[in-house]
PDB file of N, CA and C in Angstrom:
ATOM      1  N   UNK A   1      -3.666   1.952 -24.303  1.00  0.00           N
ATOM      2  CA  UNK A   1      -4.068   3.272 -24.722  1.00  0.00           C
ATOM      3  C   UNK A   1      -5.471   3.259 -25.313  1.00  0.00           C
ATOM      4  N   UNK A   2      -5.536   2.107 -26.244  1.00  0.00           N
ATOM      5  CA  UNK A   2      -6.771   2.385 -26.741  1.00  0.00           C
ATOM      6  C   UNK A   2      -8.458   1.816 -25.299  1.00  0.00           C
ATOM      7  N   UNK A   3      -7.826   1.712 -24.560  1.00  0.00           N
ATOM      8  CA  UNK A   3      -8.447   1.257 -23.106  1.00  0.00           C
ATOM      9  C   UNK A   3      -9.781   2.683 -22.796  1.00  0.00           C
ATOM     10  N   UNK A   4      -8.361   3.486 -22.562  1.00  0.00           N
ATOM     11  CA  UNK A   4      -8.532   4.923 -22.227  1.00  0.00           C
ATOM     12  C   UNK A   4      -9.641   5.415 -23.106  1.00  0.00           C
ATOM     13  N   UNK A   5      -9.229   5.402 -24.612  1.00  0.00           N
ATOM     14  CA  UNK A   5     -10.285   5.998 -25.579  1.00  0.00           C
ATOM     15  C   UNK A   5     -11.317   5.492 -25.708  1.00  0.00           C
ATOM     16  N   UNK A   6     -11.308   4.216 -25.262  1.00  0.00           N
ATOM     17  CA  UNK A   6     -12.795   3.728 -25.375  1.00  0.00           C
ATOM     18  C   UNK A   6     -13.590   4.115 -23.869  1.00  0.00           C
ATOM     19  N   UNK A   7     -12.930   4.272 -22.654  1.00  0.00           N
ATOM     20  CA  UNK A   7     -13.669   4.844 -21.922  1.00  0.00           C
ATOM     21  C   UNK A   7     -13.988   5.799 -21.830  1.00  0.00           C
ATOM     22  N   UNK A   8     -13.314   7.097 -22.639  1.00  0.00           N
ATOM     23  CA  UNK A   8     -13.795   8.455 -22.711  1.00  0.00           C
ATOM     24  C   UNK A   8     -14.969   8.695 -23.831  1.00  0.00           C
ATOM     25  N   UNK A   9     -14.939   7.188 -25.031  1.00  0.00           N
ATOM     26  CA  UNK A   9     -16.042   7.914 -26.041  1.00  0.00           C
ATOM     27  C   UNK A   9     -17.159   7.385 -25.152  1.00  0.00           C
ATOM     28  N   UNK A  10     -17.065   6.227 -24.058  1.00  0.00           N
ATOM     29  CA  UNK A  10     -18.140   5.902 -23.793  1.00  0.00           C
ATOM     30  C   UNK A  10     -19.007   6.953 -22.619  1.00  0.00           C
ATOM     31  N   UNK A  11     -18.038   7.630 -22.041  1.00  0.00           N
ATOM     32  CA  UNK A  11     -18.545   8.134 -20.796  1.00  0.00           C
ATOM     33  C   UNK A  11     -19.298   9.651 -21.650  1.00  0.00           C
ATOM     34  N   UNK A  12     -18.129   9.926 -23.211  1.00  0.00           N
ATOM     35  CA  UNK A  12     -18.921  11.301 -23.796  1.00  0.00           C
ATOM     36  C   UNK A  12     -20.245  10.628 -24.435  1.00  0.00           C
ATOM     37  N   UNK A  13     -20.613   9.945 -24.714  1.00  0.00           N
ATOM     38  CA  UNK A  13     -21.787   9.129 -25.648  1.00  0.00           C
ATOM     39  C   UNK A  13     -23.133   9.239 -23.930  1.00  0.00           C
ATOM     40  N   UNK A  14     -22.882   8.550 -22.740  1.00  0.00           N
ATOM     41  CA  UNK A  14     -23.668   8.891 -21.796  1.00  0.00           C
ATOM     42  C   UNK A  14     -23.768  10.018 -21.104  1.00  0.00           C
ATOM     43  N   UNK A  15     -22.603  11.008 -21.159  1.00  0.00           N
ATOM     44  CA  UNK A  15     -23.398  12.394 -21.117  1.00  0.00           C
ATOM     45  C   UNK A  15     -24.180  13.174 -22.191  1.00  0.00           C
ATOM     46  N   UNK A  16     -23.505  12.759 -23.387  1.00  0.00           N
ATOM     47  CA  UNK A  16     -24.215  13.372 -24.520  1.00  0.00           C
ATOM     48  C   UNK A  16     -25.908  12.779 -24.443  1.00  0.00           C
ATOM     49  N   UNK A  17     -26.328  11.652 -23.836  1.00  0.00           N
ATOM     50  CA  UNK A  17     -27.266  11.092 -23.588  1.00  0.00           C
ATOM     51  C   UNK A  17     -28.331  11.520 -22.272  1.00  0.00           C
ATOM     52  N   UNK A  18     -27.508  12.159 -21.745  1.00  0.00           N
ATOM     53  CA  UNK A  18     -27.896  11.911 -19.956  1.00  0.00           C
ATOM     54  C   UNK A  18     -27.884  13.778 -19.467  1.00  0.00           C
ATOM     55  N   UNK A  19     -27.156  14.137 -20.062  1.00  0.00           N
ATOM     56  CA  UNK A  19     -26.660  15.387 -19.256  1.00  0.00           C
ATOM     57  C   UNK A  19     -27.891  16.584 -19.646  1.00  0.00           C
ATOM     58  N   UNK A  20     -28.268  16.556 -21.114  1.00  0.00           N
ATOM     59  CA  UNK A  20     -29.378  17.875 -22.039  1.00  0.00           C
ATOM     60  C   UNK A  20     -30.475  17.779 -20.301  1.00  0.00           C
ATOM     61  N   UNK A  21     -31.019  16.263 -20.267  1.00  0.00           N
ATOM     62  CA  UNK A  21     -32.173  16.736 -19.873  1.00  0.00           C
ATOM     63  C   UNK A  21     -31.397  16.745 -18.255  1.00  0.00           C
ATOM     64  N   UNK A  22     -31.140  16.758 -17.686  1.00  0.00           N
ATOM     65  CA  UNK A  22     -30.258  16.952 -16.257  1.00  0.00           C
ATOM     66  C   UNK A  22     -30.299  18.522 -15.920  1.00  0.00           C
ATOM     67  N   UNK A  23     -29.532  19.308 -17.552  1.00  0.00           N
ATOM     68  CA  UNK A  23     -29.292  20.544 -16.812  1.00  0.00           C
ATOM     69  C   UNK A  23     -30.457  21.313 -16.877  1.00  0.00           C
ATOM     70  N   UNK A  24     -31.205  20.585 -18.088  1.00  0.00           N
ATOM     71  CA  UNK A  24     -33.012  21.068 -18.350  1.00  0.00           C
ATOM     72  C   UNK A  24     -33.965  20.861 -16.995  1.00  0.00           C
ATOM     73  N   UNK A  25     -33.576  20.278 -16.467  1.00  0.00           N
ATOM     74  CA  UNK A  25     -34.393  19.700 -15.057  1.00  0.00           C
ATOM     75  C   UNK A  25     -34.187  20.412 -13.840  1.00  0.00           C
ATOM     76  N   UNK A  26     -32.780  20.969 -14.305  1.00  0.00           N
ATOM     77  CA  UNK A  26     -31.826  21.291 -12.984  1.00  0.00           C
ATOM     78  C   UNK A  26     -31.431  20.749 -11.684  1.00  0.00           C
ATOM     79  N   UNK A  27     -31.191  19.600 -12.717  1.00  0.00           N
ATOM     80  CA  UNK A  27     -30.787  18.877 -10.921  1.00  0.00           C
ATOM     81  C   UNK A  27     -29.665  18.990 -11.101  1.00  0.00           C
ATOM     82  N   UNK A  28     -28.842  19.681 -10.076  1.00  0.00           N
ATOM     83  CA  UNK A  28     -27.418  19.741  -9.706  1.00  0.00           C
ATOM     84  C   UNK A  28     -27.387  18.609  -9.152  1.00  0.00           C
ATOM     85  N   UNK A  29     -27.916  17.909  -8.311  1.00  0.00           N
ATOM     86  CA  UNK A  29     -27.533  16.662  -7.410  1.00  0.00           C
ATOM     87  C   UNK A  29     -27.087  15.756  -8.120  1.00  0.00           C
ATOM     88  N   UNK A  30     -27.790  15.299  -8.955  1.00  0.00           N
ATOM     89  CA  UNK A  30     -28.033  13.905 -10.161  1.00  0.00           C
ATOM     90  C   UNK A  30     -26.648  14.135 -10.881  1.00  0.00           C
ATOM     91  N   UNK A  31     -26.620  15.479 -11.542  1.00  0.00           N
ATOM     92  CA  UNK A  31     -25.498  16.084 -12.471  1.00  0.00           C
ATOM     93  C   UNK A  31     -24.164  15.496 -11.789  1.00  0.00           C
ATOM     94  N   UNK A  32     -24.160  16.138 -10.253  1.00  0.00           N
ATOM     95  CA  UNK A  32     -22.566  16.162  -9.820  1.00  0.00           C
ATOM     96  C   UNK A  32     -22.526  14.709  -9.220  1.00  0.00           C
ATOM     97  N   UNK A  33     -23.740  13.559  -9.180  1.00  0.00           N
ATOM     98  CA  UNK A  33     -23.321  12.305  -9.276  1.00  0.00           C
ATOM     99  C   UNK A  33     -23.023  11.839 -10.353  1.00  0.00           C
ATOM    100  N   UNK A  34     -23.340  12.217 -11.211  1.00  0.00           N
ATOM    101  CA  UNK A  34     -22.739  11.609 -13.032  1.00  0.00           C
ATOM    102  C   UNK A  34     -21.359  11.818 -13.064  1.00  0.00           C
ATOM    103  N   UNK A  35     -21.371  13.108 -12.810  1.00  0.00           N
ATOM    104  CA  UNK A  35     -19.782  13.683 -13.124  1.00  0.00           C
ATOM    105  C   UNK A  35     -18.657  12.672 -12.220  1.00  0.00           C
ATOM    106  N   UNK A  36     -18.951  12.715 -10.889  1.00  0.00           N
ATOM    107  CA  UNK A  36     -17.994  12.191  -9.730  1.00  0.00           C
ATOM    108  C   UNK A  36     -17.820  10.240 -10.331  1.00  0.00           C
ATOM    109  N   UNK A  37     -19.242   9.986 -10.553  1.00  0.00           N
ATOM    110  CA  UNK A  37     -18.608   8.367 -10.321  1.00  0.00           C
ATOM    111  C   UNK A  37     -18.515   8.493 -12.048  1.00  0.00           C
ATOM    112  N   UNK A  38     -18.544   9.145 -13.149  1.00  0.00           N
ATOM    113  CA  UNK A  38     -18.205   8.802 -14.515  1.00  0.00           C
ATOM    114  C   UNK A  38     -16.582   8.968 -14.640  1.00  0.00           C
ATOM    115  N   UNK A  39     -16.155   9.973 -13.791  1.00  0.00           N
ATOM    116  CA  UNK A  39     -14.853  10.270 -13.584  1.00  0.00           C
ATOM    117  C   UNK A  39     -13.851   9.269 -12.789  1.00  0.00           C
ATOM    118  N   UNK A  40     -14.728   8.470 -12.297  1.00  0.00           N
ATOM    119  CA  UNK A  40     -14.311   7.673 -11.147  1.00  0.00           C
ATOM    120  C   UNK A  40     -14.194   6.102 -12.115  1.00  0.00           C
ATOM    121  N   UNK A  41     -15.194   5.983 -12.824  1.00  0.00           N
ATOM    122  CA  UNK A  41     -14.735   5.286 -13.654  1.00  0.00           C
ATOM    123  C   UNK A  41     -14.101   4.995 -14.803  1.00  0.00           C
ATOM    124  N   UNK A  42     -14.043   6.095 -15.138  1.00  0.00           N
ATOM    125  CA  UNK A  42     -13.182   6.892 -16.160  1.00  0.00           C
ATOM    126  C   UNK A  42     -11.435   6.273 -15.980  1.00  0.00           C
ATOM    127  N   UNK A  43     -11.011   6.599 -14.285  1.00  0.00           N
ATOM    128  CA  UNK A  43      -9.797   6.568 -14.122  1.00  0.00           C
ATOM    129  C   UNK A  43      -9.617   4.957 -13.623  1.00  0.00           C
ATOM    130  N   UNK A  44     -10.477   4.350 -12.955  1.00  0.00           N
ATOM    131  CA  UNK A  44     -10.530   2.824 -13.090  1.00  0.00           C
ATOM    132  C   UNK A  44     -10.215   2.361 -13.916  1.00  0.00           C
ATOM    133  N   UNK A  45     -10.896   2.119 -15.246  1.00  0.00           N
ATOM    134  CA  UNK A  45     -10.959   1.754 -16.480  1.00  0.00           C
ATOM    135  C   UNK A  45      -9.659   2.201 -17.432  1.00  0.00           C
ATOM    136  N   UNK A  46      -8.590   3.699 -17.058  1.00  0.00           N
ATOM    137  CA  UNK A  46      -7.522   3.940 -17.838  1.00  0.00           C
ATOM    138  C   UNK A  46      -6.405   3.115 -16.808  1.00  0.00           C
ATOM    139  N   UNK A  47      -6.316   2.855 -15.511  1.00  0.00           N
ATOM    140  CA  UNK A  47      -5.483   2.023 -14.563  1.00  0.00           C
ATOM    141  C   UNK A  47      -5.866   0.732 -15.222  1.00  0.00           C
ATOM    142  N   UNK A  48      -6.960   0.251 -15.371  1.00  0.00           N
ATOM    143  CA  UNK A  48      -7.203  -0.985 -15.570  1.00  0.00           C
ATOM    144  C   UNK A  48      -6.916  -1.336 -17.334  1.00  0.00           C
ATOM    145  N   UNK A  49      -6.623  -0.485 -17.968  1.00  0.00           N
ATOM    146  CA  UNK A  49      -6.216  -0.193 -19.517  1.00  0.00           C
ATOM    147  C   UNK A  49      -4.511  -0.535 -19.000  1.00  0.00           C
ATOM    148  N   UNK A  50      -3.970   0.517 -18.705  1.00  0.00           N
ATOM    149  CA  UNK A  50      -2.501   0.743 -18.639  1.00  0.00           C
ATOM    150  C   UNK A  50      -1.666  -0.285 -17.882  1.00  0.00           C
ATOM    151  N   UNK A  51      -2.468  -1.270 -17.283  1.00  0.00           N
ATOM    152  CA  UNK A  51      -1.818  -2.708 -16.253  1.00  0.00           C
ATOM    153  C   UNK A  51      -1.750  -2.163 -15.187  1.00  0.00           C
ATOM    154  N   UNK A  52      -1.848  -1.174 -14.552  1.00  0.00           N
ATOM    155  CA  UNK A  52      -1.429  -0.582 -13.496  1.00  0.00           C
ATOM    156  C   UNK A  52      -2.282  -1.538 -11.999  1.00  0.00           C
ATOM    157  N   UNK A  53      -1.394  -1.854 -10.878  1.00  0.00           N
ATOM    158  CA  UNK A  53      -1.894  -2.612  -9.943  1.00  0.00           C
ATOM    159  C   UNK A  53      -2.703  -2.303  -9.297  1.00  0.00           C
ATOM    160  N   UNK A  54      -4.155  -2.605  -8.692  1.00  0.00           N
ATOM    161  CA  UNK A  54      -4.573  -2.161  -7.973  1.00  0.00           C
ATOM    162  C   UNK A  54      -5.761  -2.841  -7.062  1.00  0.00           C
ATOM    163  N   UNK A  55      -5.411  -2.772  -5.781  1.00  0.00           N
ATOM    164  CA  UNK A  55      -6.090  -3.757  -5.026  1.00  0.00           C
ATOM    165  C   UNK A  55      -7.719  -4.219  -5.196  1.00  0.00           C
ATOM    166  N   UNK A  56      -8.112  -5.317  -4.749  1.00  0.00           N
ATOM    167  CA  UNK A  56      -9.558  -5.601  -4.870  1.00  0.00           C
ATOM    168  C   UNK A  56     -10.621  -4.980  -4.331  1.00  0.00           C
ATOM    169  N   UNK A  57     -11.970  -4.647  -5.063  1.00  0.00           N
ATOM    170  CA  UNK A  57     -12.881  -3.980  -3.702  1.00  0.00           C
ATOM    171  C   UNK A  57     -12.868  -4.584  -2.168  1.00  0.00           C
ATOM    172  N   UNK A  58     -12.966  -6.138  -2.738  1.00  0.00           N
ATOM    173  CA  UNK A  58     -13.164  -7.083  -1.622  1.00  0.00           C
ATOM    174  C   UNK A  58     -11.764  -6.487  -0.182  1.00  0.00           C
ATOM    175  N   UNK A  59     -10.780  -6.117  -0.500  1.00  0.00           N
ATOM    176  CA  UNK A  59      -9.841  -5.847   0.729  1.00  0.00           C
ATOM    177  C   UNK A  59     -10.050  -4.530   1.092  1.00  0.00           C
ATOM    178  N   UNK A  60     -10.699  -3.472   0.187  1.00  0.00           N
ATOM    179  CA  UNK A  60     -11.553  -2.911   1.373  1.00  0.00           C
ATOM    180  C   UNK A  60     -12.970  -2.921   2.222  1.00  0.00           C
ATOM    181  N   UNK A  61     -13.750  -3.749   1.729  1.00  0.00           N
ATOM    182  CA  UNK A  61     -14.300  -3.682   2.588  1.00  0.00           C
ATOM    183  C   UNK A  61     -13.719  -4.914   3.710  1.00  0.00           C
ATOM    184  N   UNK A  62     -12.688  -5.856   3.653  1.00  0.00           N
ATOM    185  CA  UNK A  62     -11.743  -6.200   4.523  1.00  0.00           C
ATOM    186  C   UNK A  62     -11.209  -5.518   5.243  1.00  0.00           C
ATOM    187  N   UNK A  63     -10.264  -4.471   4.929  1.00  0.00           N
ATOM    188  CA  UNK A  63      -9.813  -3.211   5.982  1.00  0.00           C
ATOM    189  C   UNK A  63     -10.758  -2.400   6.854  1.00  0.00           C
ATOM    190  N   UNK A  64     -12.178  -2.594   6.474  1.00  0.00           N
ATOM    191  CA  UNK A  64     -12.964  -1.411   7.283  1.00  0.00           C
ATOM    192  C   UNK A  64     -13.442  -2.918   8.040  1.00  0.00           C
ATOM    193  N   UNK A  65     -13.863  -3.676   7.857  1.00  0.00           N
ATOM    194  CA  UNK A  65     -14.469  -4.679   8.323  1.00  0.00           C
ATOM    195  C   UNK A  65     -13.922  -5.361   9.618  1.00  0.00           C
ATOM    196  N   UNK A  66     -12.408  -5.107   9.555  1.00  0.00           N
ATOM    197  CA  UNK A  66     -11.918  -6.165  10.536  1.00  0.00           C
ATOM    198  C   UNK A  66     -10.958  -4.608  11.393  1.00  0.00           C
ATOM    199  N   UNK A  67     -11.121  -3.589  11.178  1.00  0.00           N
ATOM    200  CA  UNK A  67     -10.493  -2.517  11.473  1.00  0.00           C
ATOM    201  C   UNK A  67      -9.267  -2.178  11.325  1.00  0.00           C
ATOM    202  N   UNK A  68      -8.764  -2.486   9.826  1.00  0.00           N
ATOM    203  CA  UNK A  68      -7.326  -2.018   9.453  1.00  0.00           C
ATOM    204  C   UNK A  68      -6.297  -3.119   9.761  1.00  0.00           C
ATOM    205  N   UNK A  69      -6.909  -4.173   9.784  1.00  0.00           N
ATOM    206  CA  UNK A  69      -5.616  -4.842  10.034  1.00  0.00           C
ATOM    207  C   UNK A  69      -4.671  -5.469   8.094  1.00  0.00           C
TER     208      UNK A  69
END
């Protein structure tokens, strides 16, 4: 549990860091890449908190590599 909380103060600490001048700039692009992979690691990091199983990068790029086998 405490996995989880440390990835959410960290991901609020780099938007609180990252995001003022983003929406000041207006880049939507930059923005909705922060959001997608902070979220993305967000839920990595609470699976990887909670024990939960989950396969290696390495076997996918195995599955695309050798075509699903």
């Amino acid at each position: 549990m405490y996995a989880v909380l440390v990835g959410i103060i960290w991901l609020g600490i780099a938007a609180a860091l990252d995001m003022p001048a983003m929406l000041k700039q207006k880049s939507k692009k930059d923005l909705s890449a922060f959001v997608v992979f902070g979220l993305a690691g967000l839920m990595l990091h609470a699976a990887h908190g909670f024990r939960l199983p989950f396969p290696s990068p390495l076997e996918f790029v195995r599955f695309f590599a050798i075509g699903g086998k």
